[in-house]
Protein backbone atom coordinates (compact mmCIF):
# COMPACT_ATOMS: atom_id res chain seq x y z
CA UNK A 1 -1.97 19.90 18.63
CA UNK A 2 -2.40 19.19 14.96
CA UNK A 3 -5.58 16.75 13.98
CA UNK A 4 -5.45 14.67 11.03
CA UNK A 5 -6.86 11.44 9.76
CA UNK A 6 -5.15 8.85 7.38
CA UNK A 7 -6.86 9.12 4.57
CA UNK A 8 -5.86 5.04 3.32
CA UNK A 9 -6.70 3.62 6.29
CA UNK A 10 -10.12 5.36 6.11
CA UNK A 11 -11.06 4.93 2.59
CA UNK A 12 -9.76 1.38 2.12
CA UNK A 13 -12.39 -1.10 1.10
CA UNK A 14 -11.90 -4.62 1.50
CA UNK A 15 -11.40 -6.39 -1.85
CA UNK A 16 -11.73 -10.49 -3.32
CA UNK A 17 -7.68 -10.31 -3.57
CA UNK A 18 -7.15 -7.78 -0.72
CA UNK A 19 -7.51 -4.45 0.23
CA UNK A 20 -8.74 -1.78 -2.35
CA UNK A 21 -7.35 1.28 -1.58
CA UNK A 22 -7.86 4.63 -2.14
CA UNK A 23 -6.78 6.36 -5.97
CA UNK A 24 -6.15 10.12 -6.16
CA UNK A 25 -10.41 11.10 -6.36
CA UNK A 26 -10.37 8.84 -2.89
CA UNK A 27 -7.84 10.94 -1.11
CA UNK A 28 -9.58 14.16 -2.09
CA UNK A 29 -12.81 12.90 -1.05
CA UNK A 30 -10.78 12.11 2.36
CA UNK A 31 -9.54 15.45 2.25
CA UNK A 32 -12.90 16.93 2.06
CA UNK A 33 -14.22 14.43 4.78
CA UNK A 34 -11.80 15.78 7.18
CA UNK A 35 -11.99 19.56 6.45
CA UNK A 36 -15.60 19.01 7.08
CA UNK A 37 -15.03 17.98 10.58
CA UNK A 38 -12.57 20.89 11.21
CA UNK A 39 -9.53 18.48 11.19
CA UNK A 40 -6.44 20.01 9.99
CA UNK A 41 -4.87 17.43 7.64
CA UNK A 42 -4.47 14.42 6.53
CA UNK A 43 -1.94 11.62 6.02
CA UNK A 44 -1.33 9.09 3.15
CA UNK A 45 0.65 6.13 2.38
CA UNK A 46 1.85 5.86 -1.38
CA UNK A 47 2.75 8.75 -3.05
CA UNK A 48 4.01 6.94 -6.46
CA UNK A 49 0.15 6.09 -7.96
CA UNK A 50 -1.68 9.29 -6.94
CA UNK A 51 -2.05 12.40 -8.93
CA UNK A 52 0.30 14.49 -6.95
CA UNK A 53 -0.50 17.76 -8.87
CA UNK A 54 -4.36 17.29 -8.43
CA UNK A 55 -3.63 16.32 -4.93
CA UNK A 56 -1.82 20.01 -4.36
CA UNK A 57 -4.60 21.66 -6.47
CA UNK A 58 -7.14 19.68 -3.85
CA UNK A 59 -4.85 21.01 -0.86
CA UNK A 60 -4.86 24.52 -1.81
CA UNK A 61 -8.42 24.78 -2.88
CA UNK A 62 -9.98 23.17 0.70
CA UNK A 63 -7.37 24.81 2.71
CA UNK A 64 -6.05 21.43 4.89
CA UNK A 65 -2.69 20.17 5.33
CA UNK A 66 -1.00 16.64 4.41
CA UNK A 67 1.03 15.91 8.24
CA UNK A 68 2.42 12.60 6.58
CA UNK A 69 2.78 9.93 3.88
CA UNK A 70 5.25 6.74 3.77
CA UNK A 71 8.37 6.96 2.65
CA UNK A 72 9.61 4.93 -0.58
CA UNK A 73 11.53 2.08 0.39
CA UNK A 74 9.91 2.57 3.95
CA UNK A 75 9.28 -0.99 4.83
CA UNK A 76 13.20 -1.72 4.65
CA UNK A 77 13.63 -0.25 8.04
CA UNK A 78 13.91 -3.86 9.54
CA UNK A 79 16.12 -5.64 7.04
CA UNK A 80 19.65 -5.76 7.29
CA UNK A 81 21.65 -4.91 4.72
CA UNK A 82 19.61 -2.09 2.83
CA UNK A 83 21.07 1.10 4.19
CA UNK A 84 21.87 2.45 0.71
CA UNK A 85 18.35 1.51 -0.85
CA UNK A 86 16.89 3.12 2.58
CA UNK A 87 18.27 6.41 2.07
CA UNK A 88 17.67 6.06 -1.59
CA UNK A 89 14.34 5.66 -1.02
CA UNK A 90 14.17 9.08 0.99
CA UNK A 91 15.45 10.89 -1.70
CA UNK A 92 13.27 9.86 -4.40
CA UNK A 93 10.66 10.86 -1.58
CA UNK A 94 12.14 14.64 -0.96
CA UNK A 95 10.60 15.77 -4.63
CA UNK A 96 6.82 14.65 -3.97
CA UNK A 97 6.96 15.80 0.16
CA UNK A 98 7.60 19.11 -1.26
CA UNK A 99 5.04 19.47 -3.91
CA UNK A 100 2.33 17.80 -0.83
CA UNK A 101 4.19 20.31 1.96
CA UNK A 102 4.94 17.00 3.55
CA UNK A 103 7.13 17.05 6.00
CA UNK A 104 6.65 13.93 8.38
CA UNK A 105 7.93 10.74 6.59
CA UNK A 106 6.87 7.14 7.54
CA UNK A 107 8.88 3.70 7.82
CA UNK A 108 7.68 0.63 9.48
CA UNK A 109 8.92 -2.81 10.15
CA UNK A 110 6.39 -4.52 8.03
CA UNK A 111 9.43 -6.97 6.41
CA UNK A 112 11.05 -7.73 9.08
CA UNK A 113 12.26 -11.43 9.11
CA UNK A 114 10.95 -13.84 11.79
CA UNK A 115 14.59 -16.06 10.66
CA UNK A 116 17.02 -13.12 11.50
CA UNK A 117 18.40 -12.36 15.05
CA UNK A 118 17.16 -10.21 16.82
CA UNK A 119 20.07 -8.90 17.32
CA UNK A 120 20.69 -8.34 13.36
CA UNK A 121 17.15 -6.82 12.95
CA UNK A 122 17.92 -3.86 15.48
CA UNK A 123 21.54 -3.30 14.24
CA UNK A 124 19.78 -2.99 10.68
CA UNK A 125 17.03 -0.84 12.00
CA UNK A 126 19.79 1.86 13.57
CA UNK A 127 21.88 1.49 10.80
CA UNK A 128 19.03 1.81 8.09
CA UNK A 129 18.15 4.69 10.00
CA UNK A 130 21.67 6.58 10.31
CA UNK A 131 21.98 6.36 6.92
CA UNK A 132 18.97 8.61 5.85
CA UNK A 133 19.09 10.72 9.25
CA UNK A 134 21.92 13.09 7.32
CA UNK A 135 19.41 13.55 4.26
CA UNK A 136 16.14 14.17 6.36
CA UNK A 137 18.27 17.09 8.14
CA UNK A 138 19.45 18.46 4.60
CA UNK A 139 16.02 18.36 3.27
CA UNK A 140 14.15 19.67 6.59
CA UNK A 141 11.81 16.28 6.82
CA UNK A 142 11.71 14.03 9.65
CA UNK A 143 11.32 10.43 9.52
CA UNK A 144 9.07 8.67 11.61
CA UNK A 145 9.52 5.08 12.63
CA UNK A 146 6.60 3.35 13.26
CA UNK A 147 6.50 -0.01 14.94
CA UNK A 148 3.40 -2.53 14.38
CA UNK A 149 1.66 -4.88 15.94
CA UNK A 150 2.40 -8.68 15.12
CA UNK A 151 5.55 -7.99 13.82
CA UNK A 152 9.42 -7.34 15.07
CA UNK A 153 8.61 -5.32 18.44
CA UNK A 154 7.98 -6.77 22.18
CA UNK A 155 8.79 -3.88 24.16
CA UNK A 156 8.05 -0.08 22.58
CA UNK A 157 11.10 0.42 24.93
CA UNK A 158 13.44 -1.09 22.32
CA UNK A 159 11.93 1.14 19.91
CA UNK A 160 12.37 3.84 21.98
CA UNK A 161 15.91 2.80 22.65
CA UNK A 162 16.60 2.67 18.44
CA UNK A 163 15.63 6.43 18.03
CA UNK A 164 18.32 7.22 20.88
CA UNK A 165 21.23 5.27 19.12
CA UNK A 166 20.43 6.69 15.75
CA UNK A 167 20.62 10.29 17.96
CA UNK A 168 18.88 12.65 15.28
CA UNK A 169 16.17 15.24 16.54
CA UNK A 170 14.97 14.23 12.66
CA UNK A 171 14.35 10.78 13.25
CA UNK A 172 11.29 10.08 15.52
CA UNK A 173 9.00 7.80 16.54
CA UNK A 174 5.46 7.22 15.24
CA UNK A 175 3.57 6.27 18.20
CA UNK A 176 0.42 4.06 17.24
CA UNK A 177 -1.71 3.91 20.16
CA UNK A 178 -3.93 0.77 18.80
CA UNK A 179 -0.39 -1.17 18.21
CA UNK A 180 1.29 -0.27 21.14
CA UNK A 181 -1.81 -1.00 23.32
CA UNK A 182 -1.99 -4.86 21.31
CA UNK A 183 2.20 -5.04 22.51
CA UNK A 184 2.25 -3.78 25.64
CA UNK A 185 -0.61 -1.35 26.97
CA UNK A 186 0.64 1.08 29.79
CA UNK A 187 0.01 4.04 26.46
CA UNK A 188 -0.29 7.36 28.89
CA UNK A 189 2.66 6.75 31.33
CA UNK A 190 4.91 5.21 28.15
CA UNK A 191 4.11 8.17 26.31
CA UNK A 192 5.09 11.05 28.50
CA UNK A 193 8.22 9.37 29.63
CA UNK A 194 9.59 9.45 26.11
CA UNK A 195 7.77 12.57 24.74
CA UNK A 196 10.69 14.40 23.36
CA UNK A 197 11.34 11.24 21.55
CA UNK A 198 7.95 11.24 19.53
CA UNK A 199 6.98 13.34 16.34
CA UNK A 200 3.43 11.99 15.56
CA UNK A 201 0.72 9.82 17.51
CA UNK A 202 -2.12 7.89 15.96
CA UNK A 203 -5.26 7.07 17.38
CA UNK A 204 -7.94 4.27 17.16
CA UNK A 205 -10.60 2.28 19.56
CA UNK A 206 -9.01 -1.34 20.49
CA UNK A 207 -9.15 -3.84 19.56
CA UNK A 208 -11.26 -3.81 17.07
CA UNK A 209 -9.54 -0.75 15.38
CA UNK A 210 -12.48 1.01 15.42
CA UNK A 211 -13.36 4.63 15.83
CA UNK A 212 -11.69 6.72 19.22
CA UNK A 213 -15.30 6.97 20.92
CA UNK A 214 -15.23 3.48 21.05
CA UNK A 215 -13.10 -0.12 22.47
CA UNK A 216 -11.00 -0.49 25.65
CA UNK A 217 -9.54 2.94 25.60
CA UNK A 218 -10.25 6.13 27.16
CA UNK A 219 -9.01 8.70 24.47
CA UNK A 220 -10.53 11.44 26.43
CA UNK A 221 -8.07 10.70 29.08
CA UNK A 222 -5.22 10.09 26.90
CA UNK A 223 -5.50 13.54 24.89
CA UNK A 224 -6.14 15.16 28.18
CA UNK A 225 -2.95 13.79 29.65
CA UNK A 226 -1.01 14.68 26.60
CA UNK A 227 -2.11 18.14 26.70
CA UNK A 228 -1.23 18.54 30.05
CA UNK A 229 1.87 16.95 29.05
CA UNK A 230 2.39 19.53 26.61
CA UNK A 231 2.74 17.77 23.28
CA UNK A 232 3.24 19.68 20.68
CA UNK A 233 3.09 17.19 17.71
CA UNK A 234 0.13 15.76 15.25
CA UNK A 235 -2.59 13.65 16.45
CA UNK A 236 -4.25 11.11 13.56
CA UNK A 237 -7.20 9.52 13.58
CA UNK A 238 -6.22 5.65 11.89
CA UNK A 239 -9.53 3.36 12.06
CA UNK A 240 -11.42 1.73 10.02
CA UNK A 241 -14.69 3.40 8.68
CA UNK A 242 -16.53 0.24 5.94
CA UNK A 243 -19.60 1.40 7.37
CA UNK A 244 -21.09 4.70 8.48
CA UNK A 245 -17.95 6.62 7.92
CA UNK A 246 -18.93 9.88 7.79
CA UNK A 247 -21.05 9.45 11.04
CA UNK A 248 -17.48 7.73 12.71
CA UNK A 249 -15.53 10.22 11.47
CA UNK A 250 -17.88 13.15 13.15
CA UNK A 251 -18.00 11.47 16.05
CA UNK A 252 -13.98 10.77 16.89
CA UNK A 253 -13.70 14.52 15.44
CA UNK A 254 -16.33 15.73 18.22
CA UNK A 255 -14.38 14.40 21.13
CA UNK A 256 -11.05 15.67 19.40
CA UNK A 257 -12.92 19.24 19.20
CA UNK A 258 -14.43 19.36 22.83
CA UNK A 259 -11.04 18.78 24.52
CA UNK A 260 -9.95 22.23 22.85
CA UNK A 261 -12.96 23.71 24.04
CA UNK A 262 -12.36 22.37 27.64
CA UNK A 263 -8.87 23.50 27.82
């Protein structure tokens, strides 16, 4: 199993107007955080305001991996009626995944509209999807699709149920443990029933979102059971760190490092 951490998430600071997040010097200092903890990557979300060339330099130089980063025109997966703008958004994406060695890409239903159907909403999200699946083949990427707390999803079995009608082995599902346990709980026995269905996991304490050694969840049981399981895919830490990061970050990295030492 690959270990990561998202490097936005992470490094975000809370702002007057919003969140601050992370320029180019942040996600190298992210970088550095998480080869210093032994973790193998690290994710991002925009790719279009960072330094992409320093960011490769930054790669090579510490020796760590970037597992994923959001896809432009991402946050379409929900809305009906953007198929071609979808897949457009994947190909202005195939240029920077390759100078990062990207080769997980993330969408999310983050504009989904509460005044569509239901009905609409998933039609849009399979068709959105279909669209793009041809081009993430071509290009050797794999989109993940990552459903979110709060917004369209009730069931992760619907979601589930989306990445079967698109029916691409390079279209996947982003299972966020701290999302999925605010929608529905049940995380170990949902996520070995549709393992071959899932291409990245992400981790955090709930419900605060807080780091994996702490909250309602037993992570040590969860990565045991996946393990036994036999998943094969990335595992990201996503929580967030205001305070004390460095001493968070060692800490959800020490339990991730002990489970490979206990087999």
């Amino acid at each position: 199993m690959e270990y990561s951490m998202v490097a936005d998430i992470m490094f975000v600071a809370p702002g007057e107007h919003g969140p601050i997040w992370p320029d180019t010097d942040g996600i190298i200092q992210a970088m550095e955080l998480a080869k210093a903890n032994g973790l193998d990557a690290i994710e991002i979300f925009d790719f279009d305001s960072r330094d992409l060339a320093r960011l490769a330099d930054a790669k090579t130089r510490l020796g760590i991996g970037i597992a994923t980063m959001s896809m432009k025109n991402g946050k379409l997966w929900a809305v009906p009626g953007k198929a071609e703008e979808f897949a457009q958004g994947l190909k202005d994406s195939i240029e920077a995944a390759g100078t990062l060695g990207v080769k997980k890409l993330v969408v999310s239903d983050d504009l989904y509209d509460k005044d569509v159907s239901r009905e609409e909403i998933h039609a849009a999200m399979v068709e959105n999807l279909k669209a793009a699946a041809p081009i993430a083949e071509a290009a050797g990427l794999t989109i993940l699709a990552e459903p979110l707390s709060d917004h369209y999803f009730k069931d992760p079995g619907e979601a589930f149920e989306i990445i079967k009608e698109v029916g691409s082995d390079n279209v996947r599902l982003l299972y966020d443990i701290f999302h999925m346990q605010l929608i529905a709980g049940n995380i170990t026995n949902t996520i070995k029933e549709n393992l071959p269905l899932i291409g990245h996991i992400h981790g955090a304490g709930a419900p605060e979102r807080c780091e994996i050694t702490g909250g309602e969840l037993n992570y040590r049981y969860i990565l045991t059971e996946l393990k036994k399981a036999d998943y094969k895919e990335g595992f990201g830490l996503e929580f967030f760190t205001f305070t004390d990061r460095e001493a968070k970050v060692k800490a959800s990295a020490d339990l991730l490092h002990s489970l490979e030492v206990e087999g």
